[in-house]
C-alpha atoms as a PDB file:
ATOM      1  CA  UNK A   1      96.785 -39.795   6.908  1.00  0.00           C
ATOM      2  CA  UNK A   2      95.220 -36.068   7.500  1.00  0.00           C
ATOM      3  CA  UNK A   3      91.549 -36.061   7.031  1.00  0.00           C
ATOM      4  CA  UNK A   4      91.210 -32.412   7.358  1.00  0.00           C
ATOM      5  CA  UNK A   5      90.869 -30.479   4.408  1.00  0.00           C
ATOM      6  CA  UNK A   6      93.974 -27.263   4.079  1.00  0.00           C
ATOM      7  CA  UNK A   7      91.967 -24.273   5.237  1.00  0.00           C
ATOM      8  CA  UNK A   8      93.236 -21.355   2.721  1.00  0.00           C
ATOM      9  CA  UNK A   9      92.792 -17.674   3.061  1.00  0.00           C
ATOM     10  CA  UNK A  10      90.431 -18.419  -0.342  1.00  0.00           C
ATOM     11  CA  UNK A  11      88.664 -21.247   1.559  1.00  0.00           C
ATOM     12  CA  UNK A  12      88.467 -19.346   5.020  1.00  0.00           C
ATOM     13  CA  UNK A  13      86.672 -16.610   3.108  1.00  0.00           C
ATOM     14  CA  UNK A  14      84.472 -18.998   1.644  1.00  0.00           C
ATOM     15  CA  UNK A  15      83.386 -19.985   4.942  1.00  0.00           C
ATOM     16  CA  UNK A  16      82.954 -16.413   5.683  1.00  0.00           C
ATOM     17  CA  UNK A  17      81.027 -15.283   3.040  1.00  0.00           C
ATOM     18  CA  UNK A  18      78.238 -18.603   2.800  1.00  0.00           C
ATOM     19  CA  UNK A  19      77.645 -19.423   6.558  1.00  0.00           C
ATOM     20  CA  UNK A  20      78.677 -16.404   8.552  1.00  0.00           C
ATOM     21  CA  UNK A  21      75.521 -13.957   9.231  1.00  0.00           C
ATOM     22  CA  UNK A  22      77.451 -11.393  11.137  1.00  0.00           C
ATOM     23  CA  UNK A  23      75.647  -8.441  12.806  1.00  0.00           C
ATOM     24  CA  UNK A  24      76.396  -4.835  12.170  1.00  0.00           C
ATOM     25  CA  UNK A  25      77.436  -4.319  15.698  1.00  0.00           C
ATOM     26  CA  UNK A  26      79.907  -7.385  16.028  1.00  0.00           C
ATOM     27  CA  UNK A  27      81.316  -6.140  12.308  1.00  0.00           C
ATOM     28  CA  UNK A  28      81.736  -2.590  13.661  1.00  0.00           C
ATOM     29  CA  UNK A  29      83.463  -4.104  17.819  1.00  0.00           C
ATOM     30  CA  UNK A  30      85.930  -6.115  15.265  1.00  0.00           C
ATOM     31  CA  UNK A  31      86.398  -3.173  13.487  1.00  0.00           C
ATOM     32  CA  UNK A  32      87.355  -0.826  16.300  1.00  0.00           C
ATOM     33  CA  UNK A  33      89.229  -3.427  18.269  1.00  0.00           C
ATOM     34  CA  UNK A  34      91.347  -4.645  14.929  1.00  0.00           C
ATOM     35  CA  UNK A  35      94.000  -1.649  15.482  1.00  0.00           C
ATOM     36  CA  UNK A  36      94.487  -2.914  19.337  1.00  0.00           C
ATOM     37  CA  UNK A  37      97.334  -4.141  20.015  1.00  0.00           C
ATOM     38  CA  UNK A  38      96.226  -7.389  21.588  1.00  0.00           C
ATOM     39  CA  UNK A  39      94.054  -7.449  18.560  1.00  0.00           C
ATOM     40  CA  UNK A  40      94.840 -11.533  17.898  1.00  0.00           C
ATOM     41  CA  UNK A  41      93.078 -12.194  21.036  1.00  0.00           C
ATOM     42  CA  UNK A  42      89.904 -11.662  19.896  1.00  0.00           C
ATOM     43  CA  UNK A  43      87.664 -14.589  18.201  1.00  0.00           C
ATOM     44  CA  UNK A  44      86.831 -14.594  14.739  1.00  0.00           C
ATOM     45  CA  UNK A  45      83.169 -14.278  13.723  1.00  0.00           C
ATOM     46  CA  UNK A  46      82.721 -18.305  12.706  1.00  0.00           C
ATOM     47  CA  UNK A  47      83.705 -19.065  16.520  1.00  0.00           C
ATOM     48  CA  UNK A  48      81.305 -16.198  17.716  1.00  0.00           C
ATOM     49  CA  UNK A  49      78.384 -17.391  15.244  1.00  0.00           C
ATOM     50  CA  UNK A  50      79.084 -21.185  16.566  1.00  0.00           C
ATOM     51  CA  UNK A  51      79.188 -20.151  20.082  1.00  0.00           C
ATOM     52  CA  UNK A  52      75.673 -18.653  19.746  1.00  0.00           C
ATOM     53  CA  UNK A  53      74.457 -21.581  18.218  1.00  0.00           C
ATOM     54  CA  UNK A  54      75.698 -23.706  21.033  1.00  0.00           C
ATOM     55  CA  UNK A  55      74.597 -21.794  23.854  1.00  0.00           C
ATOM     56  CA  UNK A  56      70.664 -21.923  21.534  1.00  0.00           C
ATOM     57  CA  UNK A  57      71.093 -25.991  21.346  1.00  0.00           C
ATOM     58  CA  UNK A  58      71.643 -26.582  25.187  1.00  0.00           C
ATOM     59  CA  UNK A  59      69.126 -24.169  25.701  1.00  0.00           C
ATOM     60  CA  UNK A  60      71.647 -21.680  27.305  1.00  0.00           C
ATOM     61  CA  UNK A  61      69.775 -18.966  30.227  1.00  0.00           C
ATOM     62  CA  UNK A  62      72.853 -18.708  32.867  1.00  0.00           C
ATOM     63  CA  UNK A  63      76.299 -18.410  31.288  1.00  0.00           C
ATOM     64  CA  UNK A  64      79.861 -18.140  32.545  1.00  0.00           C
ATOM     65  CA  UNK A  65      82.428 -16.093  30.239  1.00  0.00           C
ATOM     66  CA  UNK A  66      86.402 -16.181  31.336  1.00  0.00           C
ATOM     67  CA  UNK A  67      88.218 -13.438  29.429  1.00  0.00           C
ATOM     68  CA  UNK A  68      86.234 -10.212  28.329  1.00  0.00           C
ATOM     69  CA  UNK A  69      88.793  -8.382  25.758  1.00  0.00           C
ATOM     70  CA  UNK A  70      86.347  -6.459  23.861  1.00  0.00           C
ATOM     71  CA  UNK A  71      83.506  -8.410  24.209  1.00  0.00           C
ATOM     72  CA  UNK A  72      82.705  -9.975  20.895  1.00  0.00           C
ATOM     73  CA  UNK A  73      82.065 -13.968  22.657  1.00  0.00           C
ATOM     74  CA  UNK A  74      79.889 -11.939  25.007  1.00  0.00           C
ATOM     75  CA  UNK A  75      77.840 -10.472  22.668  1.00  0.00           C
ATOM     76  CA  UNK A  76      77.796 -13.178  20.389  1.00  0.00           C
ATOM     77  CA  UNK A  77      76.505 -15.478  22.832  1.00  0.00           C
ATOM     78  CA  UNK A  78      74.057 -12.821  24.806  1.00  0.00           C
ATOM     79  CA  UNK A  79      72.541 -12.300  21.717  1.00  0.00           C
ATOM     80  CA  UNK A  80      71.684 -16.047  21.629  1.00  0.00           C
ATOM     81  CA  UNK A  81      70.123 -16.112  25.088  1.00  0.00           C
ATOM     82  CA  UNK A  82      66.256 -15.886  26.002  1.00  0.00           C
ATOM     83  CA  UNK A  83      65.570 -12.051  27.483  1.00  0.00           C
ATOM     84  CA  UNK A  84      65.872 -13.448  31.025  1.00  0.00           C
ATOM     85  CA  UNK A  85      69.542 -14.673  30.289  1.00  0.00           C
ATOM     86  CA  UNK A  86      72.519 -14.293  31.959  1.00  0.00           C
ATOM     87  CA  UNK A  87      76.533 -13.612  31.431  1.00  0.00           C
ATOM     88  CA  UNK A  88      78.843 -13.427  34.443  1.00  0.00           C
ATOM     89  CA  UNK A  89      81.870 -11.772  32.849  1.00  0.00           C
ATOM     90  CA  UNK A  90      84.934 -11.965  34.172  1.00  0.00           C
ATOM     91  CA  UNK A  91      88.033 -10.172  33.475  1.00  0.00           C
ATOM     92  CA  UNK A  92      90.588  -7.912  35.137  1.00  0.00           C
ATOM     93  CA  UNK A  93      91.187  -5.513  32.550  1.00  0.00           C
ATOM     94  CA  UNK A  94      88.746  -2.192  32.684  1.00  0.00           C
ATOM     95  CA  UNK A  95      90.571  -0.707  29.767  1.00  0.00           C
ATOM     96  CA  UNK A  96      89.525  -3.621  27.449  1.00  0.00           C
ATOM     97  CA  UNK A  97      86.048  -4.265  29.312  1.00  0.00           C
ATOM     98  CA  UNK A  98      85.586  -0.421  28.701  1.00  0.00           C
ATOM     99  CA  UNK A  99      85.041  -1.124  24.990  1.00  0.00           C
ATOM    100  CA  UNK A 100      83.222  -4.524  25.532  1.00  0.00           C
ATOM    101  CA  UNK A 101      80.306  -2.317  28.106  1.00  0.00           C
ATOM    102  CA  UNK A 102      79.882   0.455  24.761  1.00  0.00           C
ATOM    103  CA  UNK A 103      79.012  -2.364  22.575  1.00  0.00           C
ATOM    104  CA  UNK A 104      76.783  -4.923  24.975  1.00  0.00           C
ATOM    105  CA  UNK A 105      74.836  -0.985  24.852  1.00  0.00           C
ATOM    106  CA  UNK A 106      74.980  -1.055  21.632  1.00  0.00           C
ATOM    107  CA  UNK A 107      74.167  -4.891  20.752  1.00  0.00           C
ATOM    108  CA  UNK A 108      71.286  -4.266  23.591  1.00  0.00           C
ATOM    109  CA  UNK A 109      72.033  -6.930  25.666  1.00  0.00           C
ATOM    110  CA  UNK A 110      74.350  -5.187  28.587  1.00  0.00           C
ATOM    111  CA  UNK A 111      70.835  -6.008  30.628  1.00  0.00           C
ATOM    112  CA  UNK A 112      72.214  -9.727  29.883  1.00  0.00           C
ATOM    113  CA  UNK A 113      75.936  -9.164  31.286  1.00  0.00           C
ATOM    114  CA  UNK A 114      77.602  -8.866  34.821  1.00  0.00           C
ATOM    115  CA  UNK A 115      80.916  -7.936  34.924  1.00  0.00           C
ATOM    116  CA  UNK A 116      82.956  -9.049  37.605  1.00  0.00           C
ATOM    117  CA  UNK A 117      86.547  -6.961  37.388  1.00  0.00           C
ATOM    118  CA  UNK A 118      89.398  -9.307  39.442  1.00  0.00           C
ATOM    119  CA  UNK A 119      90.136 -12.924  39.672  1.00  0.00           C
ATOM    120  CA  UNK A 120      88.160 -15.215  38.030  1.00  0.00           C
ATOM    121  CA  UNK A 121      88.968 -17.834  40.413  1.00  0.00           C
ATOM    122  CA  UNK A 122      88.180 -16.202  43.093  1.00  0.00           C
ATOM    123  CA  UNK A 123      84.844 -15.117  41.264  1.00  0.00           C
ATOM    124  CA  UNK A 124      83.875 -18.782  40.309  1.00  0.00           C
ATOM    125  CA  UNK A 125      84.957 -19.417  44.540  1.00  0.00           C
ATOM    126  CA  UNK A 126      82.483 -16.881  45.296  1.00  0.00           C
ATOM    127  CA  UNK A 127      79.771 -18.832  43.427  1.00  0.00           C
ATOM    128  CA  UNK A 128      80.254 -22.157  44.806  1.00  0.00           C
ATOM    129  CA  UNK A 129      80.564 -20.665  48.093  1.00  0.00           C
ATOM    130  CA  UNK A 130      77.056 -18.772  47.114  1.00  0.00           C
ATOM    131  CA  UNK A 131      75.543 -22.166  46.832  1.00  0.00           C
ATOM    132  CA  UNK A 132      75.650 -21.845  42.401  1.00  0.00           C
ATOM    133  CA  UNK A 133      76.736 -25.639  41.707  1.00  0.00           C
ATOM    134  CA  UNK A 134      75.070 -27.001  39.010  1.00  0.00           C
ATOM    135  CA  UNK A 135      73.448 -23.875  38.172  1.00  0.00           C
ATOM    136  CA  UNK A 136      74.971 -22.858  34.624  1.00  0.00           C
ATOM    137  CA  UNK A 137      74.403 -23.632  31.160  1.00  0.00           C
ATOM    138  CA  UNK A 138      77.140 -23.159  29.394  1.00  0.00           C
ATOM    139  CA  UNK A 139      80.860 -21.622  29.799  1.00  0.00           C
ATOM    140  CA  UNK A 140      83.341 -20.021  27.790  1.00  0.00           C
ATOM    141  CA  UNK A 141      87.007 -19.716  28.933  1.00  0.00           C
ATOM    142  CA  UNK A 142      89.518 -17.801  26.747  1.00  0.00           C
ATOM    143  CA  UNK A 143      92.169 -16.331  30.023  1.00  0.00           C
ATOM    144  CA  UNK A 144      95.300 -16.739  31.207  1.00  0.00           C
ATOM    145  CA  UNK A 145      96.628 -20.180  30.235  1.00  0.00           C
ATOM    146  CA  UNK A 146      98.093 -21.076  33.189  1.00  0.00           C
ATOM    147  CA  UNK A 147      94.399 -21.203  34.984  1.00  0.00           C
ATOM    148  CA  UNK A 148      92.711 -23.205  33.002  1.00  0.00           C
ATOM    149  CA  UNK A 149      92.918 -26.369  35.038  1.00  0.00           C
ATOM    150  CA  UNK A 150      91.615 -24.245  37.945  1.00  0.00           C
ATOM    151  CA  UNK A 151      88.883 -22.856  35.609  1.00  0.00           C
ATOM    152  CA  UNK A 152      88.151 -26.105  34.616  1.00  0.00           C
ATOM    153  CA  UNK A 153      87.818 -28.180  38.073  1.00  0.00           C
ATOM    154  CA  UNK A 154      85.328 -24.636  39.529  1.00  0.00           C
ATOM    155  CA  UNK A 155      82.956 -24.723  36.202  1.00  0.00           C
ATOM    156  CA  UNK A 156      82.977 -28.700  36.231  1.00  0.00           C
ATOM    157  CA  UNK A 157      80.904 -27.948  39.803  1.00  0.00           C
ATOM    158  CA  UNK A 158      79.381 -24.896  38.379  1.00  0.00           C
ATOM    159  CA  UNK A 159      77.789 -26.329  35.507  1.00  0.00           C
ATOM    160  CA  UNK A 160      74.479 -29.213  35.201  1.00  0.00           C
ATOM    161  CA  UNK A 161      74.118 -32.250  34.332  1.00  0.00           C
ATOM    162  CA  UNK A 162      74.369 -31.405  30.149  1.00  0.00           C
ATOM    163  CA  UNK A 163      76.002 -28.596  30.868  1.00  0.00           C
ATOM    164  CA  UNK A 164      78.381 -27.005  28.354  1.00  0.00           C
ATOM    165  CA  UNK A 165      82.422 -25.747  28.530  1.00  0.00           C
ATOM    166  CA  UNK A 166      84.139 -23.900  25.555  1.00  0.00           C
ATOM    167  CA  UNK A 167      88.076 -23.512  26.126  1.00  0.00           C
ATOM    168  CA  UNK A 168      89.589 -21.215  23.677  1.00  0.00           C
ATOM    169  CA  UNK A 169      93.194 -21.586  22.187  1.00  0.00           C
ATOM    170  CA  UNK A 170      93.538 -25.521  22.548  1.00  0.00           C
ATOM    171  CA  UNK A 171      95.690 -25.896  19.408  1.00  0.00           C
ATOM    172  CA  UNK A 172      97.770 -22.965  20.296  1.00  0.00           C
ATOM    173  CA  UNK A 173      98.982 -22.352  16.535  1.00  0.00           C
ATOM    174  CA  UNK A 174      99.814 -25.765  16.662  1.00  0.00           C
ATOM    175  CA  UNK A 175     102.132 -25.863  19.263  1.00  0.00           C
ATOM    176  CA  UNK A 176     100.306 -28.164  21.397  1.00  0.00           C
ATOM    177  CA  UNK A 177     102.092 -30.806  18.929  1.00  0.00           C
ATOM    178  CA  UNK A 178     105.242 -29.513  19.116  1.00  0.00           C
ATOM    179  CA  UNK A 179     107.116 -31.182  21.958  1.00  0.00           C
ATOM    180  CA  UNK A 180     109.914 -28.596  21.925  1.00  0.00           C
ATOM    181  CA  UNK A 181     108.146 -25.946  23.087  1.00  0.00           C
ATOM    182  CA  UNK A 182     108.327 -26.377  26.463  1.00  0.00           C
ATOM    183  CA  UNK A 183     106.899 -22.090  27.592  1.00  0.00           C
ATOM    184  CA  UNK A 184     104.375 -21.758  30.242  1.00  0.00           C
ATOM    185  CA  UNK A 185     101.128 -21.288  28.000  1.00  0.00           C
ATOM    186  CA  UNK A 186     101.725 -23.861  25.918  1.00  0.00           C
ATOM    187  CA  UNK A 187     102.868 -26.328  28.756  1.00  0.00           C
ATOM    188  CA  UNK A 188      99.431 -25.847  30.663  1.00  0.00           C
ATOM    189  CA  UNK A 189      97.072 -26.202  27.502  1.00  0.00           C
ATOM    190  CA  UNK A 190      99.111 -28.964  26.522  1.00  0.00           C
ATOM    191  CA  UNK A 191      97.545 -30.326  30.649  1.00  0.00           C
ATOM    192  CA  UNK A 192      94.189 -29.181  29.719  1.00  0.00           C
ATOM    193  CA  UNK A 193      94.018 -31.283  26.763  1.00  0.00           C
ATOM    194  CA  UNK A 194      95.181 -34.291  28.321  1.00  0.00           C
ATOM    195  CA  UNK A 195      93.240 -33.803  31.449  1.00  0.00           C
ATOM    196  CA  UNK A 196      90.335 -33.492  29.335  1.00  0.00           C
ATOM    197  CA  UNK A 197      91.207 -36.592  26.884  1.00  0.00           C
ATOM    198  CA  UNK A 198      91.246 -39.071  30.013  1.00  0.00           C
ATOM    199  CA  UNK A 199      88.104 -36.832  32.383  1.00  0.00           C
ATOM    200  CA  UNK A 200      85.273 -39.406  32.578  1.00  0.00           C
ATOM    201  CA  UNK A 201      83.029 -37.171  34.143  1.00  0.00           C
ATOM    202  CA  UNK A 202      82.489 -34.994  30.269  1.00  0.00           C
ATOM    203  CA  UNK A 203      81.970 -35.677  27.118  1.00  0.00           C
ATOM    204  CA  UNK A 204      84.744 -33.913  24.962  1.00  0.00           C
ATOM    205  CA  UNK A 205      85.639 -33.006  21.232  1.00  0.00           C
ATOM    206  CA  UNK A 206      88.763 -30.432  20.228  1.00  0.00           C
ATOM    207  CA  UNK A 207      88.160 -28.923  17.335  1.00  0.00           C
ATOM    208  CA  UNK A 208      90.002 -26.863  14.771  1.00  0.00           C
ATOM    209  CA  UNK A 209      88.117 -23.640  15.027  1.00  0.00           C
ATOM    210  CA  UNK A 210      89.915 -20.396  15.269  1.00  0.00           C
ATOM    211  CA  UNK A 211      92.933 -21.479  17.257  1.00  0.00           C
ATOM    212  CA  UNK A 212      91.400 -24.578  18.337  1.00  0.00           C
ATOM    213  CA  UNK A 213      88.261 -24.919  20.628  1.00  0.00           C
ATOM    214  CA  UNK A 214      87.886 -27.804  22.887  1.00  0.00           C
ATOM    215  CA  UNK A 215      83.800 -28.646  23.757  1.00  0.00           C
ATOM    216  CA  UNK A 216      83.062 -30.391  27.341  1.00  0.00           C
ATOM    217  CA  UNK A 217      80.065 -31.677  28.166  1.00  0.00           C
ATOM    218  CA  UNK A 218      79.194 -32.663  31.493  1.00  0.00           C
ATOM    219  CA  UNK A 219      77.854 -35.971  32.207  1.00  0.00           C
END
C-alpha cells in the first residue's frame, strides 16, 4: 500500500507558499532561465532551500557541485556556507555557466565558487591526484547520467568520514520503475540506485524531491 501522500499542483503550491523562503536573486535566475530551452533541468526552489539546509547540518565549508546549468544549486548552497566556503563547479557548458557567473555576482557569493569548464571526471582525477581525499563536505551531482557511477566511486574518496552526496534525477519521472524502458539515462540511474541500495560503505535514503534525490552519507 502507498504511504505517500498524491502531491497536486494545489498541494505543491502549498509547499511553496508555507516552507519555501526563496531569495530575490534565486526568484529572478529561475525567472530568466524559465524561457531556456533546457529549462526542466534546473531544480525547483524546495530542492535548492533543502540543499542549503543540508550543506548548514553537516556543517558544509568545501563542496563539490557536478552540473552548473544556471547555477541555482550553486547559489542555493553557497549561500548556506560560512564566508571561507568553497564550491568546485564543474560543467562543460560556458553558455549556461555564463548565466550561473552573473548571478553568483549577484547572490555575492562568486568569491565562494570555482568553476572548472571540462570533464568532471577528469576534474575530480585531478583532486585525488592533488592529494584532496577526504577533504569535502558535501556533493551535489545533477550531469550526464551515464557518469554517475564514475562520479560516485571519485566523491566516495573525495568526501570524510560524515561526508555528504546529493544525486539529482534518481526517480527519473518514474521511470526507474518501469522495466521497459531500457534508454541509456534511465539504464545507468536505474545502476546508481542499486549500487547505492547494496554500498555498505554509506548511509543512503532516495527521496521523492523534485525528480527524486538520493542522500549518501559516508560512513
Amino acid at each position: 500500500m502507498a504511504r505517500n501522500i498524491q502531491l497536486t499542483d494545489a498541494l505543491y503550491q502549498y509547499i511553496l507558499d508555507h516552507s519555501v523562503r526563496e531569495p530575490a536573486v534565486l526568484r529572478e535566475l529561475h525567472e530568466e532561465t524559465a524561457p531556456m530551452k533546457h529549462a526542466g533541468m534546473q531544480i525547483g526552489p524546495d530542492q535548492g532551500q533543502f540543499m542549503g539546509l543540508l550543506a548548514k547540518l553537516v556543517g558544509a565549508r568545501r563542496c563539490i557541485e557536478i552540473g552548473v546549468f544556471t547555477g541555482y544549486s550553486s547559489i542555493s548552497v553557497a549561500l548556506a556556507l560560512p564566508p571561507d566556503g568553497k564550491i568546485i563547479a564543474c560543467d562543460v557548458s560556458e553558455e549556461w555557466t555564463a548565466v550561473a557567473r552573473k548571478y553568483w555576482e549577484k547572490a555575492g557569493v562568486a568569491s565562494k565558487i570555482e568553476l572548472r569548464l571540462g570533464a568532471a571526471v577528469e576534474t575530480l582525477d585531478g583532486l585525488l591526484a592533488n592529494g584532496e581525499s577526504g577533504k569535502f563536505d558535501f556533493v551535489f551531482v545533477d550531469a550526464d547520467k551515464g557518469n554517475y557511477l564514475n562520479y560516485y566511486e571519485r566523491c566516495l574518496k573525495l568526501v570524510r568520514v560524515d561526508g555528504l552526496m546529493l544525486f539529482d534525477n534518481t526517480l527519473w519521472s518514474g521511470e526507474v520503475a518501469n522495466p521497459g524502458n531500457q534508454k541509456e539515462d534511465t539504464v545507468a540511474l536505474r545502476a546508481l540506485n542499486d549500487a547505492l541500495h547494496r554500498d555498505d560503505r554509506v548511509d543512503v535514503s532516495l527521496l521523492a524531491i523534485g525528480d527524486g534525490v538520493t542522500l549518501a552519507r559516508k560512513r
